[in-house]
C-alpha atoms as a PDB file:
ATOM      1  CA  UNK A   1     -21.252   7.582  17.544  1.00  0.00           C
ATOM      2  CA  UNK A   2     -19.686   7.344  13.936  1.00  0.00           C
ATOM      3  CA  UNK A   3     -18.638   9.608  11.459  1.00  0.00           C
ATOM      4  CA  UNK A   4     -19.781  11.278   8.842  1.00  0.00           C
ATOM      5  CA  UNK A   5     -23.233  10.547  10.464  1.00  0.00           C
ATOM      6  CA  UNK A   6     -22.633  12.384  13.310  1.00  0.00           C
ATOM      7  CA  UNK A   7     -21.745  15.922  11.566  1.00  0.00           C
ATOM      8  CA  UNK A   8     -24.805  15.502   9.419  1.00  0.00           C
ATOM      9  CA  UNK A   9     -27.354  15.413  12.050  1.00  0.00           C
ATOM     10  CA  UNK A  10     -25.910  17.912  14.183  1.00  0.00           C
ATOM     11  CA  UNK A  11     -26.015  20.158  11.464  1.00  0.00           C
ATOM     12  CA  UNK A  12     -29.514  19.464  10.726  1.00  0.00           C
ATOM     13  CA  UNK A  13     -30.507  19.548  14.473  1.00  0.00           C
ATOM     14  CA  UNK A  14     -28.303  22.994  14.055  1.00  0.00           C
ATOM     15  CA  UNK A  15     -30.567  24.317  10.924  1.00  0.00           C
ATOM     16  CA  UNK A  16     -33.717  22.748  12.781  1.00  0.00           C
ATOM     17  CA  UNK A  17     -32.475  25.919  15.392  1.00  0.00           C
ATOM     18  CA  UNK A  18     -32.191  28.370  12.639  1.00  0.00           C
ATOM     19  CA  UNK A  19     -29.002  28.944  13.840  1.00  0.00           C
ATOM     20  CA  UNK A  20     -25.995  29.456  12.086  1.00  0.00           C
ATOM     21  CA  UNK A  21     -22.495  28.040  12.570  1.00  0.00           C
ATOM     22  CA  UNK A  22     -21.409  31.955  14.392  1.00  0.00           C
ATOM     23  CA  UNK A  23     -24.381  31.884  16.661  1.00  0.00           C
ATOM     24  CA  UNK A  24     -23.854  28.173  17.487  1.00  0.00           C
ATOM     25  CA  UNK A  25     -19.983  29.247  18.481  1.00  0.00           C
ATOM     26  CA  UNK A  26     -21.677  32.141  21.098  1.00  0.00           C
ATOM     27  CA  UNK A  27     -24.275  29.790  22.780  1.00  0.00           C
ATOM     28  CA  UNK A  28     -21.425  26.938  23.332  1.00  0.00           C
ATOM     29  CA  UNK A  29     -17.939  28.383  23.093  1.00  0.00           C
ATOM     30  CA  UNK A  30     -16.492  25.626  20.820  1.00  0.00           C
ATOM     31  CA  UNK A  31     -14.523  27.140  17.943  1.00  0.00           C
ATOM     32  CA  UNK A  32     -16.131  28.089  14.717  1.00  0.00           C
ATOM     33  CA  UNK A  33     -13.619  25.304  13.126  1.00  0.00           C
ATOM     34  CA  UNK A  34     -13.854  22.569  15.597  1.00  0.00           C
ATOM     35  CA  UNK A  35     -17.609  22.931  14.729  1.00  0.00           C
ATOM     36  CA  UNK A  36     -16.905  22.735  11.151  1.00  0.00           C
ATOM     37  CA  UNK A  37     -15.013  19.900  11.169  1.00  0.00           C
ATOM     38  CA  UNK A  38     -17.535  17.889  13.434  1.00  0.00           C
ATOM     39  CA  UNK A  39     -20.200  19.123  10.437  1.00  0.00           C
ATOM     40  CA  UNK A  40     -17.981  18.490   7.795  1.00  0.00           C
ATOM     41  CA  UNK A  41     -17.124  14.714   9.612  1.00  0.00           C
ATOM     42  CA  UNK A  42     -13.628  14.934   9.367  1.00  0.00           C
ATOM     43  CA  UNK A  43     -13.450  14.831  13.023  1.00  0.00           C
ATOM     44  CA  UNK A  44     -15.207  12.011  15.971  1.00  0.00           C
ATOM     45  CA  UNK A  45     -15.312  15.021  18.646  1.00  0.00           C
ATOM     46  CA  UNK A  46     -15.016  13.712  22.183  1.00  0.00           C
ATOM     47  CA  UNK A  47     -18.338  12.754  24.266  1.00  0.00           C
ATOM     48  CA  UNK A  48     -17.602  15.797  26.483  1.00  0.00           C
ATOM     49  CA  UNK A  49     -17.893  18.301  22.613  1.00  0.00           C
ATOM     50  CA  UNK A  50     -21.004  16.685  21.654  1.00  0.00           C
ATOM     51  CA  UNK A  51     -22.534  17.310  25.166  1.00  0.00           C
ATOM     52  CA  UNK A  52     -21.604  21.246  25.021  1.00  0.00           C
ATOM     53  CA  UNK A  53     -22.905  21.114  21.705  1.00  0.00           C
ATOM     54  CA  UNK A  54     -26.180  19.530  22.370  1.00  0.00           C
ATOM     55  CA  UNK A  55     -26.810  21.645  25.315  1.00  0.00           C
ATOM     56  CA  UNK A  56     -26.743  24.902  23.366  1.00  0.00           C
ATOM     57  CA  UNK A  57     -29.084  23.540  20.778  1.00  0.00           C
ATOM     58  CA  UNK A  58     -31.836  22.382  23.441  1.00  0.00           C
ATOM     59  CA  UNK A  59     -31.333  18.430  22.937  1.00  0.00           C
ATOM     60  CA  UNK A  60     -30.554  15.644  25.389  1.00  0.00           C
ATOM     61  CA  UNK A  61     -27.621  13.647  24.991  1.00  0.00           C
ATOM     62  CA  UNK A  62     -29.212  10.348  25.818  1.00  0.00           C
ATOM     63  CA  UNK A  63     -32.261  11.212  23.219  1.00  0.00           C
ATOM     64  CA  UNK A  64     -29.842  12.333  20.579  1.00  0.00           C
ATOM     65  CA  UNK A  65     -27.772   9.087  21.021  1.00  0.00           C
ATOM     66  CA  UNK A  66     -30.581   6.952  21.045  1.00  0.00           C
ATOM     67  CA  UNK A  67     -31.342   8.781  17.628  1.00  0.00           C
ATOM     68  CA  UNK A  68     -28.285   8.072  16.362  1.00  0.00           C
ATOM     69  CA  UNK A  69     -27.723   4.429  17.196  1.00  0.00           C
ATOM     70  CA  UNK A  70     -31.517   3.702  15.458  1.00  0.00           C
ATOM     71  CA  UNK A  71     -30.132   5.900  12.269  1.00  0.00           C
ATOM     72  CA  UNK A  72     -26.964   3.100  12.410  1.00  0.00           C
ATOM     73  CA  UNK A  73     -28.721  -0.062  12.937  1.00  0.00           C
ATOM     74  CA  UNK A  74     -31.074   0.988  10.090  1.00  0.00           C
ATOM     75  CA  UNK A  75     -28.137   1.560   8.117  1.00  0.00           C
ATOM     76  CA  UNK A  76     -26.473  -1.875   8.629  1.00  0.00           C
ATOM     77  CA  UNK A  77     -29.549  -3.317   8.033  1.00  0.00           C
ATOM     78  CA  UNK A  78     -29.870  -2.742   4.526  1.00  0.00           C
ATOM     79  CA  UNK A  79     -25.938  -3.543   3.759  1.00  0.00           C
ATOM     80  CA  UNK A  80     -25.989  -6.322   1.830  1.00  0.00           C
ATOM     81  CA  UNK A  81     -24.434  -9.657   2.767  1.00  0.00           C
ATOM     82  CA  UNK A  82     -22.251  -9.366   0.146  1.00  0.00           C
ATOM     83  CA  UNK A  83     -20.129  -6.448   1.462  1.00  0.00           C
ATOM     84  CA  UNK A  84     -19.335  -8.766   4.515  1.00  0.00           C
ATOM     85  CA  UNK A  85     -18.182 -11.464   1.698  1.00  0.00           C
ATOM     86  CA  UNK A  86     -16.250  -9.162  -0.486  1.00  0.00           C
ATOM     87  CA  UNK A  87     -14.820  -7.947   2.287  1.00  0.00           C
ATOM     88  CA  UNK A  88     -13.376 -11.600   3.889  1.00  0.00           C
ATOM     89  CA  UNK A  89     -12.485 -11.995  -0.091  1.00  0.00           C
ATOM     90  CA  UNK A  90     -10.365  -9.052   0.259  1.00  0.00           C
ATOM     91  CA  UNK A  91      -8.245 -10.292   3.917  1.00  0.00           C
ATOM     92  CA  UNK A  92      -7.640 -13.839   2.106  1.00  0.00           C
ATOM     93  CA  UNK A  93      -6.844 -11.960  -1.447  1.00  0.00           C
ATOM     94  CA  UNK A  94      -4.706  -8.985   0.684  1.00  0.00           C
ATOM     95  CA  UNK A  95      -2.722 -12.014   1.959  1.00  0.00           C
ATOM     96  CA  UNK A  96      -2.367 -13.715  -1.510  1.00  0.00           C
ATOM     97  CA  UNK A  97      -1.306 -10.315  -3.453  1.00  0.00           C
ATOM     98  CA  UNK A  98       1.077  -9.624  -0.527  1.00  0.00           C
ATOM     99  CA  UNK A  99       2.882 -12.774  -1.141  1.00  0.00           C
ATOM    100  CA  UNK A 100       2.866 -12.957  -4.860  1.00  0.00           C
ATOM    101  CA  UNK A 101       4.087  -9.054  -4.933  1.00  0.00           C
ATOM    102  CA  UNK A 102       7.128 -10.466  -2.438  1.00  0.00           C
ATOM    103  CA  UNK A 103       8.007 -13.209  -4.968  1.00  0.00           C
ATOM    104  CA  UNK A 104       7.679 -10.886  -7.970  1.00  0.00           C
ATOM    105  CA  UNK A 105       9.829  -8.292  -6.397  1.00  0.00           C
ATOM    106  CA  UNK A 106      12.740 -11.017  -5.533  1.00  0.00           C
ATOM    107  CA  UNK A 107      12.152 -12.317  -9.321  1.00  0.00           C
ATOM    108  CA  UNK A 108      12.549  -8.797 -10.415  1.00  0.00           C
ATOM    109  CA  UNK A 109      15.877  -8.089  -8.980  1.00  0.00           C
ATOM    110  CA  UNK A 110      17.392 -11.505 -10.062  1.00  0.00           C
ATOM    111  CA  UNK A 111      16.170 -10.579 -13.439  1.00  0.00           C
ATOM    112  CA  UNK A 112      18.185  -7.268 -13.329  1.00  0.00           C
ATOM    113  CA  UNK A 113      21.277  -8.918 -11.600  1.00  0.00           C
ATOM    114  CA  UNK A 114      21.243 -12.008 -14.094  1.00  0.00           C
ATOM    115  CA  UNK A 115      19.933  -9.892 -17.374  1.00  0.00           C
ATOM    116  CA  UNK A 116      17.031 -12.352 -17.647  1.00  0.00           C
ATOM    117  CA  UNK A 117      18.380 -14.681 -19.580  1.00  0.00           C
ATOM    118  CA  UNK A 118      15.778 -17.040 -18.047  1.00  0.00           C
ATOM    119  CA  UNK A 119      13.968 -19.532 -20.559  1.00  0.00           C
ATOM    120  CA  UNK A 120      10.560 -20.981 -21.113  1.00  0.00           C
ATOM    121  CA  UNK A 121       9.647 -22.163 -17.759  1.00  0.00           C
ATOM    122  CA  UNK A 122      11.289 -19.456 -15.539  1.00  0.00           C
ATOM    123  CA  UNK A 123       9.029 -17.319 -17.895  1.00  0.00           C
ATOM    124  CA  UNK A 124       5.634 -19.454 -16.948  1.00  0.00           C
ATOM    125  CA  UNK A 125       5.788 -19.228 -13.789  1.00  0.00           C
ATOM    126  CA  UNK A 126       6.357 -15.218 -13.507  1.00  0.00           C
ATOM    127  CA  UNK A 127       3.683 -15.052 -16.101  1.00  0.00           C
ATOM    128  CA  UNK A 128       1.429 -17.153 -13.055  1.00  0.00           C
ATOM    129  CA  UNK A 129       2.516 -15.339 -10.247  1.00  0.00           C
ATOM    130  CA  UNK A 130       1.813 -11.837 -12.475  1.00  0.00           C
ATOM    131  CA  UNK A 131      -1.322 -13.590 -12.972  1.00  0.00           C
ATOM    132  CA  UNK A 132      -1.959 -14.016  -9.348  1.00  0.00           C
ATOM    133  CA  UNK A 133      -0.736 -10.983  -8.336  1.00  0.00           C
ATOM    134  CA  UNK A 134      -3.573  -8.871 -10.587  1.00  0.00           C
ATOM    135  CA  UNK A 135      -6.267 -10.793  -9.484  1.00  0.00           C
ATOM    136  CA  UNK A 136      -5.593 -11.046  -5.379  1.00  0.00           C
ATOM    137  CA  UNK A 137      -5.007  -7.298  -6.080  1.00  0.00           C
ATOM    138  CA  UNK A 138      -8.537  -6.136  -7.629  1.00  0.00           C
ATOM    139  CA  UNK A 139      -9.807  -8.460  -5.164  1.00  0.00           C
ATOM    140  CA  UNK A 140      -7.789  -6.667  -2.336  1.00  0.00           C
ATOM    141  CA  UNK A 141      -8.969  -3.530  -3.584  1.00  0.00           C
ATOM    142  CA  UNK A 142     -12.695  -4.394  -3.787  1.00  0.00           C
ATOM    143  CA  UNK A 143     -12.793  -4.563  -0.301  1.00  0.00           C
ATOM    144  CA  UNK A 144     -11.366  -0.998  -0.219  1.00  0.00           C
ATOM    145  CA  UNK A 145     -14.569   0.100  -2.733  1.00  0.00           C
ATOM    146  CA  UNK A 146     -16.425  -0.953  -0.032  1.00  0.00           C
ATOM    147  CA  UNK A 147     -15.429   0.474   3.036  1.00  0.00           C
ATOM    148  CA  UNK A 148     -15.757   3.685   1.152  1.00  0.00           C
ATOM    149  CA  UNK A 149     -19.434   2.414   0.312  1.00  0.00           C
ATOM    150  CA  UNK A 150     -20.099   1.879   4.114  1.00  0.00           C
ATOM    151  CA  UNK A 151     -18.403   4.941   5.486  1.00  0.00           C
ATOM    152  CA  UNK A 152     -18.908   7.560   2.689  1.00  0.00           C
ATOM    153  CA  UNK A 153     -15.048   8.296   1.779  1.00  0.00           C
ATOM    154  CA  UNK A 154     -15.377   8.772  -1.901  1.00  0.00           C
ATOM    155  CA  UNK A 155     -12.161   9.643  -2.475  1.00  0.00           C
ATOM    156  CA  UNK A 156     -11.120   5.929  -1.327  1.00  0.00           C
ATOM    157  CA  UNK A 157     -13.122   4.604  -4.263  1.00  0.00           C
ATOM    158  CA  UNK A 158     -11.834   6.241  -6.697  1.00  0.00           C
ATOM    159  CA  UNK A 159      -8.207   5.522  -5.991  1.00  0.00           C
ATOM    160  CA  UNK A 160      -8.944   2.292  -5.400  1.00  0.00           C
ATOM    161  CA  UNK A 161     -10.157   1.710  -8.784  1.00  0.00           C
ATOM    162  CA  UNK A 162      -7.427   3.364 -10.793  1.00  0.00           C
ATOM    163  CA  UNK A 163      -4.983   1.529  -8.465  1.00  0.00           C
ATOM    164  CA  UNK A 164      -6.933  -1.313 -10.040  1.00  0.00           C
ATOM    165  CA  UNK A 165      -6.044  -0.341 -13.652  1.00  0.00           C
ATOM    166  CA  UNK A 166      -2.635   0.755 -12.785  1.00  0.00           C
ATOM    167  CA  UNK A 167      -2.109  -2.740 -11.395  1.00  0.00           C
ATOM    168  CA  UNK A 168      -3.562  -4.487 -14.226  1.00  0.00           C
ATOM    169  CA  UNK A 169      -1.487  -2.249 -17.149  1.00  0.00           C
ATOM    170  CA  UNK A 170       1.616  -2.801 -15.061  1.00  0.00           C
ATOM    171  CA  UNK A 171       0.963  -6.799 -14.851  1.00  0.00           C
ATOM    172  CA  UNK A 172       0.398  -6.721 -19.066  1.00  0.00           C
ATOM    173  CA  UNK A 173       3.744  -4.868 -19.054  1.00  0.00           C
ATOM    174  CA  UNK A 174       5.821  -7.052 -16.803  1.00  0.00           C
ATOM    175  CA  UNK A 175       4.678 -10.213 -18.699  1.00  0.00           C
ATOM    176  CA  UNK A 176       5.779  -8.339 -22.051  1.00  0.00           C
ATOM    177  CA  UNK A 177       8.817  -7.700 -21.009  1.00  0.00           C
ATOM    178  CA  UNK A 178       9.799 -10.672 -20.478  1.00  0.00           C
ATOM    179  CA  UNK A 179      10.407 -10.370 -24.555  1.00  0.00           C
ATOM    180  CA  UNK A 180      12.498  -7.498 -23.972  1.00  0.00           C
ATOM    181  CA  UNK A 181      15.739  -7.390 -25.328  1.00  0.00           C
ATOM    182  CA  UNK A 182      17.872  -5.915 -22.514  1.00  0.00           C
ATOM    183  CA  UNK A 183      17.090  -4.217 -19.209  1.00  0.00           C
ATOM    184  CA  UNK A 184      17.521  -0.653 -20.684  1.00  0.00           C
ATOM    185  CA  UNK A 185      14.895  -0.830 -22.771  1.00  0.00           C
ATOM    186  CA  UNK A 186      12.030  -1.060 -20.302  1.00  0.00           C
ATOM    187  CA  UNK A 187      13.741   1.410 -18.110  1.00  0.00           C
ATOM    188  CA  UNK A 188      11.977   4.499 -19.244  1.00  0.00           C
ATOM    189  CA  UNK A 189       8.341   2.833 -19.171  1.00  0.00           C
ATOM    190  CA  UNK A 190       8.895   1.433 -15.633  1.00  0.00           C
ATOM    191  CA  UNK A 191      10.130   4.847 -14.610  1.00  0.00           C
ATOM    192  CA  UNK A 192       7.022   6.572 -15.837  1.00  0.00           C
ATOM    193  CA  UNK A 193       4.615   3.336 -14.229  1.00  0.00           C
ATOM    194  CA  UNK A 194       6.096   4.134 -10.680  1.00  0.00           C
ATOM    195  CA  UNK A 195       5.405   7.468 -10.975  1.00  0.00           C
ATOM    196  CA  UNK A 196       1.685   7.061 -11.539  1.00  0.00           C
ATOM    197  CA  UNK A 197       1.865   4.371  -9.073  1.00  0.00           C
ATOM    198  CA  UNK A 198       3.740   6.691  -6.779  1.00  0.00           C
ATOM    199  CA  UNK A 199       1.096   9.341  -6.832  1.00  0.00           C
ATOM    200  CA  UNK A 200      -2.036   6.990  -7.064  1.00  0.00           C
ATOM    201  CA  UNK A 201      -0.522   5.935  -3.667  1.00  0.00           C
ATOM    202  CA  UNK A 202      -0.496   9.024  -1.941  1.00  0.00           C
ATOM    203  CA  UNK A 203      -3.860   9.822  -2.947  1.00  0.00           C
ATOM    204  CA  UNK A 204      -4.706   6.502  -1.591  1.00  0.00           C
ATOM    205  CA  UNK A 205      -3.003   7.095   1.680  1.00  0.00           C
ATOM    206  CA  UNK A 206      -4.773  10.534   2.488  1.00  0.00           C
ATOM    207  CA  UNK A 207      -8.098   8.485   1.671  1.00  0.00           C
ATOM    208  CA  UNK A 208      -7.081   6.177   4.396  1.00  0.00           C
ATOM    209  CA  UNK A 209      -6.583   9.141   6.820  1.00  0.00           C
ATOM    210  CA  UNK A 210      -9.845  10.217   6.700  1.00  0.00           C
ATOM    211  CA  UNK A 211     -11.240   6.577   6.663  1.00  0.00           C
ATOM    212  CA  UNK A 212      -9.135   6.904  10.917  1.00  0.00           C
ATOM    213  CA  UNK A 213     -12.584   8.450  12.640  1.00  0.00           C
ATOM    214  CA  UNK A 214     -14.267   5.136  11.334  1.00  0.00           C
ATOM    215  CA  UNK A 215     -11.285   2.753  11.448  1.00  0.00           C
ATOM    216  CA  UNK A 216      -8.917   3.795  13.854  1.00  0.00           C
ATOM    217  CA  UNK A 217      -5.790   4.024  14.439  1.00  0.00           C
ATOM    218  CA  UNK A 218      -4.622   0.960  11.950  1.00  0.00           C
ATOM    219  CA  UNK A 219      -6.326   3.311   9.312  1.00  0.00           C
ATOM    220  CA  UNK A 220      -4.423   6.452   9.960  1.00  0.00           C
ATOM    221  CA  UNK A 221      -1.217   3.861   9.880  1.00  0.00           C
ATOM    222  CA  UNK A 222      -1.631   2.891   7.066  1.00  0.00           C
ATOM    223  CA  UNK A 223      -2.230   6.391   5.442  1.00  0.00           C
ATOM    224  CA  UNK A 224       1.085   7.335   6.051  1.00  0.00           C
ATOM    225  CA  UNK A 225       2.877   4.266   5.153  1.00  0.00           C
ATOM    226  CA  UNK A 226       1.345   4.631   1.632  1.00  0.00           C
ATOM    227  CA  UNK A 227       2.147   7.953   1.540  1.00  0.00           C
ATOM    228  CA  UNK A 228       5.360   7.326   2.150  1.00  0.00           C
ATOM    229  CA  UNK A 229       6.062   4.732  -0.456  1.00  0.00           C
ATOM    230  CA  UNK A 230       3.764   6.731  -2.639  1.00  0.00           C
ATOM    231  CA  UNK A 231       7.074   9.220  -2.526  1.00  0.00           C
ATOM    232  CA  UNK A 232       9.564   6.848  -2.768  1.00  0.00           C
ATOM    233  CA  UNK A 233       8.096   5.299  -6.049  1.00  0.00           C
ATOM    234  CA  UNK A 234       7.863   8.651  -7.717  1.00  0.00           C
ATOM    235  CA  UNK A 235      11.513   9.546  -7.022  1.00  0.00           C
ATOM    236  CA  UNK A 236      12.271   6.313  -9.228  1.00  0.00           C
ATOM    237  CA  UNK A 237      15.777   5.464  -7.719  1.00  0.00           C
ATOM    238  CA  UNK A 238      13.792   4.188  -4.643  1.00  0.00           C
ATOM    239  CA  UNK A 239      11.574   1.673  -6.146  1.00  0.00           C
ATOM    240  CA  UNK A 240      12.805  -1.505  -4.803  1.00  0.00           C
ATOM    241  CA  UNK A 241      13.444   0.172  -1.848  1.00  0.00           C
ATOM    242  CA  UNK A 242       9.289   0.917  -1.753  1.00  0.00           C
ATOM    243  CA  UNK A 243       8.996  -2.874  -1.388  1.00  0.00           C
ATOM    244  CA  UNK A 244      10.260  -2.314   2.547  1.00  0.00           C
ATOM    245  CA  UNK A 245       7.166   0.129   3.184  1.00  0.00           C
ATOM    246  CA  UNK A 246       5.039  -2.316   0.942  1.00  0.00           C
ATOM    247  CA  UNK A 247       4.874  -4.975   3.394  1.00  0.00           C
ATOM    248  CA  UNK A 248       3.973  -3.490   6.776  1.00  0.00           C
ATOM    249  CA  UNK A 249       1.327  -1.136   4.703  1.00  0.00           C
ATOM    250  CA  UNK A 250      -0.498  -4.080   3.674  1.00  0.00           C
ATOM    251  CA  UNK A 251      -0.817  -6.000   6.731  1.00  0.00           C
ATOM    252  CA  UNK A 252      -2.297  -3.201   7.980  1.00  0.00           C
ATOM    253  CA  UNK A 253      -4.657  -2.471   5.322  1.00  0.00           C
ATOM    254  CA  UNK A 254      -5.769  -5.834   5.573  1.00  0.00           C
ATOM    255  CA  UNK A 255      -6.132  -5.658   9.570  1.00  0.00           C
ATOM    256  CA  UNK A 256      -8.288  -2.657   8.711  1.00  0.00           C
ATOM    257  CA  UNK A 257     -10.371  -4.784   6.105  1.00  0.00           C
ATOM    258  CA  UNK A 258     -10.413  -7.209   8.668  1.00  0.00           C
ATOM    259  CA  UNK A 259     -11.950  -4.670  11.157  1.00  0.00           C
ATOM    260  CA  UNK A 260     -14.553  -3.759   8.952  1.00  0.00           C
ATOM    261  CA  UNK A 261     -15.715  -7.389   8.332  1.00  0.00           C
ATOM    262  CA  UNK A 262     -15.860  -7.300  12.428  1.00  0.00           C
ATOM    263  CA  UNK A 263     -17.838  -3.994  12.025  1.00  0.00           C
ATOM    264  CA  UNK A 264     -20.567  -5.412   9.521  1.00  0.00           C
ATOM    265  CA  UNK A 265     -20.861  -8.514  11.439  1.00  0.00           C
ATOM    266  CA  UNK A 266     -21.553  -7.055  14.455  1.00  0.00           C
ATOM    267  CA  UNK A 267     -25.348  -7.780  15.986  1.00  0.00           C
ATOM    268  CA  UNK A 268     -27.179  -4.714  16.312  1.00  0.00           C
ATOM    269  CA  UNK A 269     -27.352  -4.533  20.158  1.00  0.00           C
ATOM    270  CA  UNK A 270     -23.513  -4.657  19.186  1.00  0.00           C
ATOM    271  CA  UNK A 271     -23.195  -1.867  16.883  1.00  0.00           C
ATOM    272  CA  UNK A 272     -25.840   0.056  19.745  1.00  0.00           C
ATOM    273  CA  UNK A 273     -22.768  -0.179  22.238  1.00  0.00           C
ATOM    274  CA  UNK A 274     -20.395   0.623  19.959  1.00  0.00           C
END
């Protein structure tokens, strides 16, 4: 059984009782928060919960999972085939940003080391890669819009489309500063990017958390990587240092996109045993 679905019909099948959250507590000895957070689905209880649970409300485990599996293959029937293709999009674009964001980075730090004294063609192809980079990225991220779609995490979707517009301001500002003078002068205006970058991040990462009931453990992962480069980019001083956290965090964001391409391709007798 899946989150959030799970909370929301044993609250109904709770209400159907008339009984409240206190008098659900006395007839099964769970704790009042434990039942909350099932209700709430920020938890996937374990089989052995949900059969206490059930008991004290009068329902059958087997009936209430047959329930729920016909409530999810009904669901996954009317997903559209094109959240399974925005979501391979995504893996192949994940992998494309990743490496483009690698190359950038390295270009970066010559650029600071050598004062970018670089010419017309140096400045092409950065301009490409910065190109690249935007695009594999709201690609990337499109697949994140939809996982939220699929498993209700709303807070995913919006940080996924401001990460978006971050993205894309920061790839107009790299390419205009190639212009720039000297290195001090974009200083202050990088400073203040990977700040909002920084804390876009770590509102990100918790969204990933909570996408862990439905994704696992690659989810929860990489929640706290982002997190923790969502930190380092606000301190500043520890940008470049973000790109070591950058690279293990998105492999496993795409493993998870990756999983939930598996998920929506899944037969239904599949998603019935899963």
């Amino acid at each position: 059984m899946q989150q959030p679905e799970l909370g929301r019909r044993l609250t109904t099948l709770r209400k159907e009782k008339n009984l409240t959250q206190e008098e659900l507590v006395e007839k099964s000895h769970v704790s009042v928060r434990t039942i909350q957070r099932i209700e709430a689905g920020e938890v996937l209880p374990r089989t052995i919960t949900v059969k206490i649970l059930l008991e004290a409300l009068g329902e059958s485990y087997e009936s209430f999972s047959t329930k729920q599996n016909q409530v999810m293959e009904t669901q996954k029937s009317t997903l559209p085939t094109t959240h399974r293709n925005t979501l391979l999009i995504a893996v192949v674009a994940g992998v494309v940003y990743l490496i483009s964001e690698i190359i950038l980075g390295t270009m970066d730090i010559a650029w600071l080391t050598d004062g970018r004294d670089w010419g017309f063609r140096m400045n092409a192809i950065y301009t490409g890669l910065t190109v690249v980079m935007v695009i594999s990225f709201v690609l990337f991220a499109r697949g994140f819009v939809v996982l939220s779609t699929v498993f209700e995490n709303s807070l995913l979707k919006v940080a996924a489309y401001m990460l978006m517009v971050v993205t894309f301001g920061k790839g107009i500002f790299d390419v205009s500063s190639l212009a720039a003078e000297d290195v001090e002068s974009v200083w202050i205006p990088y400073a203040a990017i990977a700040v909002v970058m920084g804390a876009l991040g770590i509102v990100f990462g918790v969204a990933l958390l909570r996408l862990q009931d439905s994704m696992g453990e690659l989810s929860r992962m990489a929640g706290i990587l982002e997190i923790v480069m969502g930190c380092m980019l606000i301190t500043v001083v520890l940008f470049f240092i973000s790109y070591v956290v950058l690279i293990p965090a998105v492999v496993l964001e795409i493993l998870v996109l990756y999983r939930g391409y598996e998920y929506l391709s899944k037969s239904p007798e599949a998603v019935n045993e899963a």
